[in-house]
Protein backbone atom coordinates (compact mmCIF):
# COMPACT_ATOMS: atom_id res chain seq x y z
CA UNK A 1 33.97 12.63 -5.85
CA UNK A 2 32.57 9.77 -8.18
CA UNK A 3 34.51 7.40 -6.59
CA UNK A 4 33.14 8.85 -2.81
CA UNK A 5 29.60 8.53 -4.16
CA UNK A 6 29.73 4.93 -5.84
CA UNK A 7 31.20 4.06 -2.51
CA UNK A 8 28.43 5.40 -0.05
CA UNK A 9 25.70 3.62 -3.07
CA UNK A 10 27.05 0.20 -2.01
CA UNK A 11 27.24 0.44 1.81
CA UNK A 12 23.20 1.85 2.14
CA UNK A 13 20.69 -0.94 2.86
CA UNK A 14 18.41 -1.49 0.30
CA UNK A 15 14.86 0.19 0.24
CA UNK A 16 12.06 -1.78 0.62
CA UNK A 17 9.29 -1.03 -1.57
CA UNK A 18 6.85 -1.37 0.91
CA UNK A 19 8.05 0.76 3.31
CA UNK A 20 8.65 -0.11 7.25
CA UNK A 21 6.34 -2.57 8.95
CA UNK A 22 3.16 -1.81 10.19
CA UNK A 23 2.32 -2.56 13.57
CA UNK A 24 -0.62 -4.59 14.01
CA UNK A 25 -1.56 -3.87 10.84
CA UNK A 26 -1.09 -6.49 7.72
CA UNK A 27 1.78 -6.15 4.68
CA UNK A 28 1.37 -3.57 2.84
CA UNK A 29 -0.83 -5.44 -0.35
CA UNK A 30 -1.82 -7.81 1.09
CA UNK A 31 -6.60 -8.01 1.17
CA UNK A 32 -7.06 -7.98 4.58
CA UNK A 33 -10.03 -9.06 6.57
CA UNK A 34 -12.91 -9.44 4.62
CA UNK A 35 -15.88 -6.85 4.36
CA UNK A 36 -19.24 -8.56 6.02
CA UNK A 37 -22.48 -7.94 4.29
CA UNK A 38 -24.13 -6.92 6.97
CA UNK A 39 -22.96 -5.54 10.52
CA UNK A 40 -24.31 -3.69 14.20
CA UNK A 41 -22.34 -1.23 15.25
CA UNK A 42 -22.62 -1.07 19.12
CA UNK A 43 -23.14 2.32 20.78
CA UNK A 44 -20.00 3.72 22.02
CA UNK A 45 -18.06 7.06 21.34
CA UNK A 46 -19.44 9.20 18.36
CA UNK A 47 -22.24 6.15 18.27
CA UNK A 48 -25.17 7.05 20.47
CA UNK A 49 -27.26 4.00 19.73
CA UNK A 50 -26.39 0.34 18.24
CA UNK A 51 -27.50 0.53 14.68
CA UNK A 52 -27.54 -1.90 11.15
CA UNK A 53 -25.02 -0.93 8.58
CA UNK A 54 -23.97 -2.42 5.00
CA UNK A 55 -20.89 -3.79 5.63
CA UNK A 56 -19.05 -1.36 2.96
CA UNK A 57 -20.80 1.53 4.81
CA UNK A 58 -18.54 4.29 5.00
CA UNK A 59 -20.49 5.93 8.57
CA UNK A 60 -20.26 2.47 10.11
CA UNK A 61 -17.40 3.20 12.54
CA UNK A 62 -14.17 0.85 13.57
CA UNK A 63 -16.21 -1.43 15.80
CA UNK A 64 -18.73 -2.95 13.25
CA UNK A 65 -19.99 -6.57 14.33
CA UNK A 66 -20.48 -8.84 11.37
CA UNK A 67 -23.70 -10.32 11.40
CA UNK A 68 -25.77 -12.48 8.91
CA UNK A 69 -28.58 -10.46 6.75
CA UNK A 70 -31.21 -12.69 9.13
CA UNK A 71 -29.47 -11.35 12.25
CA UNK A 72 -29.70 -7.76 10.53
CA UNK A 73 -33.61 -8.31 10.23
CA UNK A 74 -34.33 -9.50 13.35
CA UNK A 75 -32.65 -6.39 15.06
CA UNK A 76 -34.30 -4.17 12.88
CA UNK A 77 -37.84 -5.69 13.73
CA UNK A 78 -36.57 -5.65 17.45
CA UNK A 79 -36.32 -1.45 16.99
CA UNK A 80 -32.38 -1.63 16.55
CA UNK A 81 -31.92 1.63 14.44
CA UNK A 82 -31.12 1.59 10.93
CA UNK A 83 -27.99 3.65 9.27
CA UNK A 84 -29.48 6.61 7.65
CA UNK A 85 -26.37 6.76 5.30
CA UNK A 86 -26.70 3.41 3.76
CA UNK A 87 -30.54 2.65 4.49
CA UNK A 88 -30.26 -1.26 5.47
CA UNK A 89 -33.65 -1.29 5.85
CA UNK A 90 -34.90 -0.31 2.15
CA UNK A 91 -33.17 -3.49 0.96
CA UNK A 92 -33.55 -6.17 4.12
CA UNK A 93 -37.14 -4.94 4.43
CA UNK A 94 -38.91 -4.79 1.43
């Protein structure tokens, strides 16, 4: 039975330790994009108007646009809503 087992140990392919690829998606470990400062989320499904987020914001959907914090206050003076989760306005707007 040893002899069965030691045998069916050497003929398995080894396990990678980060599992099967991703598709579309990068190695597993690897940083990723970057988080922007500052972002507009567009409106679209589950968004019913374009609004300012922090760029870690967790509410800020899949389909953030990066922006620069000048860009950020200029849409919020132009009426562009602010995220009431991570209040963008409190710290662009003093």
């Amino acid at each position: 039975m040893a002899a069965v087992e030691r045998g069916a140990r050497q003929h398995r392919a080894p396990a990678s330790p980060a599992g099967p690829p991703r598709a579309g998606l990068p190695p597993a470990g690897s940083p990723g994009p970057p988080t922007p400062a500052w972002g507009i989320a567009d409106a679209g499904v589950g968004i019913p108007a374009r609004e300012v987020h922090r760029g870690d914001c967790w509410a800020r959907g899949a389909a953030l646009r990066p922006v620069s914090a000048e860009e950020a206050r200029t849409a919020l003076a132009e009426g562009v809503q602010a995220c009431e989760v991570c209040r963008p306005d409190r710290v662009l707007i003093p």
